[in-house]
N, C-alpha and C. Protein backbone atom coordinates (compact mmCIF):
# COMPACT_ATOMS: atom_id res chain seq x y z
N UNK A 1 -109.14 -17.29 102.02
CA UNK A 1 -108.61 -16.66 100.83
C UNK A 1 -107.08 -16.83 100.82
N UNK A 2 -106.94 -17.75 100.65
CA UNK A 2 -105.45 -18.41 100.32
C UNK A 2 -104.88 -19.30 99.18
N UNK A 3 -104.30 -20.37 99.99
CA UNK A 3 -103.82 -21.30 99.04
C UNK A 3 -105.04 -22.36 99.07
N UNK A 4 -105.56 -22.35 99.80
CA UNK A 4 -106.43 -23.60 99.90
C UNK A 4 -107.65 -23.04 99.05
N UNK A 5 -107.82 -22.01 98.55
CA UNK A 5 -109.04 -21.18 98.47
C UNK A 5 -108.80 -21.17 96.64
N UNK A 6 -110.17 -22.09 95.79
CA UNK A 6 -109.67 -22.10 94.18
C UNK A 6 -110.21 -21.01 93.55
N UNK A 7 -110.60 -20.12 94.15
CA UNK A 7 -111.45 -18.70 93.55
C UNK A 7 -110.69 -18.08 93.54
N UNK A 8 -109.13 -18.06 93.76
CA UNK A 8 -108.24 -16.92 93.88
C UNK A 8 -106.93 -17.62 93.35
N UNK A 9 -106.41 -16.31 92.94
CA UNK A 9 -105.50 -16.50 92.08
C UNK A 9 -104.30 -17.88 92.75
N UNK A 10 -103.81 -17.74 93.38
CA UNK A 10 -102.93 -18.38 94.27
C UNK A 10 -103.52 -19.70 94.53
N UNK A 11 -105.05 -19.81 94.90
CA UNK A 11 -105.33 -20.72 95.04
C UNK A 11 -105.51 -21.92 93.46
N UNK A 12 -105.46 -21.22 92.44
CA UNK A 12 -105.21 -21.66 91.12
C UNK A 12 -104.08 -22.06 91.15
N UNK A 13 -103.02 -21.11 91.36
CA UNK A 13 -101.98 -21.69 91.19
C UNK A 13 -101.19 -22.90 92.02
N UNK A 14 -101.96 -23.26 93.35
CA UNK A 14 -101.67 -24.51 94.25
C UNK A 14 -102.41 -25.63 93.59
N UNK A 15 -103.23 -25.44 93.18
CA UNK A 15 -104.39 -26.57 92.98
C UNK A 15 -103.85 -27.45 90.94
N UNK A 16 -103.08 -26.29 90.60
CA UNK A 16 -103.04 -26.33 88.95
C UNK A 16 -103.66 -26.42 88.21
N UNK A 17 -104.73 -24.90 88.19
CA UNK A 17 -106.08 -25.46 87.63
C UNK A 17 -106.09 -24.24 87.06
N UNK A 18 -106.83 -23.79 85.95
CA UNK A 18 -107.36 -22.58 85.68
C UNK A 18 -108.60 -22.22 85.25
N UNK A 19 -109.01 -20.50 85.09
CA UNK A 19 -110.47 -20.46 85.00
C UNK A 19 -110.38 -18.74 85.09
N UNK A 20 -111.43 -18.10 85.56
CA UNK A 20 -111.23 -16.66 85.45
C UNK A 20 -110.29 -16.19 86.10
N UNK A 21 -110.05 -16.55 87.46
CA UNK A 21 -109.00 -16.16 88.05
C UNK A 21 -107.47 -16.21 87.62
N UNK A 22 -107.29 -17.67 87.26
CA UNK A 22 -106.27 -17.52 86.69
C UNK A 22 -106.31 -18.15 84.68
N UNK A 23 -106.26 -17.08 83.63
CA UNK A 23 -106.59 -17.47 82.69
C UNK A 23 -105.06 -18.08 82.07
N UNK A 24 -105.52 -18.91 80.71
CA UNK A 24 -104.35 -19.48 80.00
C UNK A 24 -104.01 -19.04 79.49
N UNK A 25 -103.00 -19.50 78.88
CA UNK A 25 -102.01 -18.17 77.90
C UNK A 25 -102.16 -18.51 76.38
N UNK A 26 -102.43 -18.32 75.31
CA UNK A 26 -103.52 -18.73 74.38
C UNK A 26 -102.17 -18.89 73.34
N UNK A 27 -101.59 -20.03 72.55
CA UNK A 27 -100.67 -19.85 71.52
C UNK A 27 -101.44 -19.65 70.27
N UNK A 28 -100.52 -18.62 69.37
CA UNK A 28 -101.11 -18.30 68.08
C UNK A 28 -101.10 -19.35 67.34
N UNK A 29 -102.12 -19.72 66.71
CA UNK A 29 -102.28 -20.40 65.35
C UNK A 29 -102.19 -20.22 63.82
N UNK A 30 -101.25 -20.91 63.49
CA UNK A 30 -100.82 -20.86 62.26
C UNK A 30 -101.74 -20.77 61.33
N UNK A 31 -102.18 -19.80 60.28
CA UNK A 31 -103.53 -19.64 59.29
C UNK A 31 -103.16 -21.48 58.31
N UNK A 32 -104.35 -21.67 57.65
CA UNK A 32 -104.14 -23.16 56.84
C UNK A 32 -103.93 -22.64 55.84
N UNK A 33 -103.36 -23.67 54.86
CA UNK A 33 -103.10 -23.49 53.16
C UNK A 33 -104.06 -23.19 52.54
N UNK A 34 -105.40 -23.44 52.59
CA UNK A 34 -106.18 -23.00 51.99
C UNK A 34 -106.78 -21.92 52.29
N UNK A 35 -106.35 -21.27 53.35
CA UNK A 35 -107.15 -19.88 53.63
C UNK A 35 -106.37 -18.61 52.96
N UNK A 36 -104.97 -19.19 52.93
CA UNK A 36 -104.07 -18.28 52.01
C UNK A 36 -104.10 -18.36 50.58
N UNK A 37 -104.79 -18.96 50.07
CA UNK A 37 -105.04 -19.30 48.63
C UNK A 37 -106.68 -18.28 48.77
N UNK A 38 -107.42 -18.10 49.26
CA UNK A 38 -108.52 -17.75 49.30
C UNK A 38 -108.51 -16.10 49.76
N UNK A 39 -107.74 -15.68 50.49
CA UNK A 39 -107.10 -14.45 50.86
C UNK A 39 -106.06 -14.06 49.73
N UNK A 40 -105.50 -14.79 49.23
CA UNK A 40 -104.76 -13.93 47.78
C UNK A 40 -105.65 -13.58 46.54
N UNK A 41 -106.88 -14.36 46.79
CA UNK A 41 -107.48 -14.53 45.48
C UNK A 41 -108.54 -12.62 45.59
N UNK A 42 -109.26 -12.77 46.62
CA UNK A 42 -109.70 -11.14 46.94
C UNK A 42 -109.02 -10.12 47.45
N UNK A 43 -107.70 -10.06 47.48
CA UNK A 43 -107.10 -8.81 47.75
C UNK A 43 -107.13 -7.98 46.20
N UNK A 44 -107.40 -6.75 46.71
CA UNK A 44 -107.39 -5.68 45.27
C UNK A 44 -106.70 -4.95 45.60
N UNK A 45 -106.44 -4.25 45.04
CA UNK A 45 -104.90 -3.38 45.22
C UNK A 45 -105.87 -1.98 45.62
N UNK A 46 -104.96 -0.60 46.12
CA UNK A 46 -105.95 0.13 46.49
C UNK A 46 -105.61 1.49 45.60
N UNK A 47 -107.03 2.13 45.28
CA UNK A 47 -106.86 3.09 44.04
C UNK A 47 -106.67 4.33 45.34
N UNK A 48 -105.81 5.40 44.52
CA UNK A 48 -105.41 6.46 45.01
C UNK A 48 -106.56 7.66 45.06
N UNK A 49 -106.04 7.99 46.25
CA UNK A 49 -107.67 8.76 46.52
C UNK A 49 -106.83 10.98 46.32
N UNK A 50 -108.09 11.02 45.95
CA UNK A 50 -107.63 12.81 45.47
C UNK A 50 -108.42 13.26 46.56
N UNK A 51 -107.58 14.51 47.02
CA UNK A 51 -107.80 15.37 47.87
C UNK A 51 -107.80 16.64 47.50
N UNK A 52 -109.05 17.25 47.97
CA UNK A 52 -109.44 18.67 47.53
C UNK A 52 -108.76 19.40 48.64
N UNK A 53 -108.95 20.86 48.03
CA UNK A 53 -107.87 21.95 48.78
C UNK A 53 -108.81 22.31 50.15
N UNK A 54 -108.43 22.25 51.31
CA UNK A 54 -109.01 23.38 52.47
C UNK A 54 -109.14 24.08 52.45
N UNK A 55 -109.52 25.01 52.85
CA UNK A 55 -110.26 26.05 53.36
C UNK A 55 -108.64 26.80 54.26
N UNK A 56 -108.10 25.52 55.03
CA UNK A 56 -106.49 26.02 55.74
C UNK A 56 -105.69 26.16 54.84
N UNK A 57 -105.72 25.40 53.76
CA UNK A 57 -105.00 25.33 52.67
C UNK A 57 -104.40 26.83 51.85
N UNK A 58 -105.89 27.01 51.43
CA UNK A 58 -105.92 28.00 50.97
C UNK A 58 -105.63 29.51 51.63
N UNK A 59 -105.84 29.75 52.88
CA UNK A 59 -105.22 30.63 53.99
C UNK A 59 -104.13 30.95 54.15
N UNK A 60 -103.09 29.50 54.31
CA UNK A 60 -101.98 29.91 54.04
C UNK A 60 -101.26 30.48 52.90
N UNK A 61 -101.70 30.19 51.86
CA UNK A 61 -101.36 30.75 50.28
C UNK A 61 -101.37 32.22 49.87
C-alpha cells in the first residue's frame, strides 16, 4: 500500500492514472445555441401566489 500499489490514492498518483481512487476533475460545459433558443421559448413568467391569514396571524392582532 504505497507507491507501487494502483488501488490507492498515491499509487494513482505515481502511475498517472485515474479511477475511484483517484477521480478527475470534470470541466463545465458550455450549454449549445440551440438549447438556449429552446429554453427561452418555455419559460413562463410566474403568477403571484395569495396567501391566506394564520391562525398566528390572527393572534397577534
Amino acid at each position: 500500500m504505497g507507491k507501487g500499489d494502483k488501488r490507492t490514492k498515491r499509487g494513482k498518483i505515481i502511475a498517472g492514472s485515474f479511477g475511484k481512487s483517484r477521480k478527475h476533475k470534470v470541466k463545465p460545459v458550455a450549454p449549445k445555441a440551440t438549447e438556449k433558443k429552446s429554453q427561452a421559448k418555455t419559460k413562463k413568467t410566474a403568477k403571484p401566489v395569495s396567501r391566506k391569514k394564520t391562525s398566528a396571524s390572527a393572534k397577534k392582532a
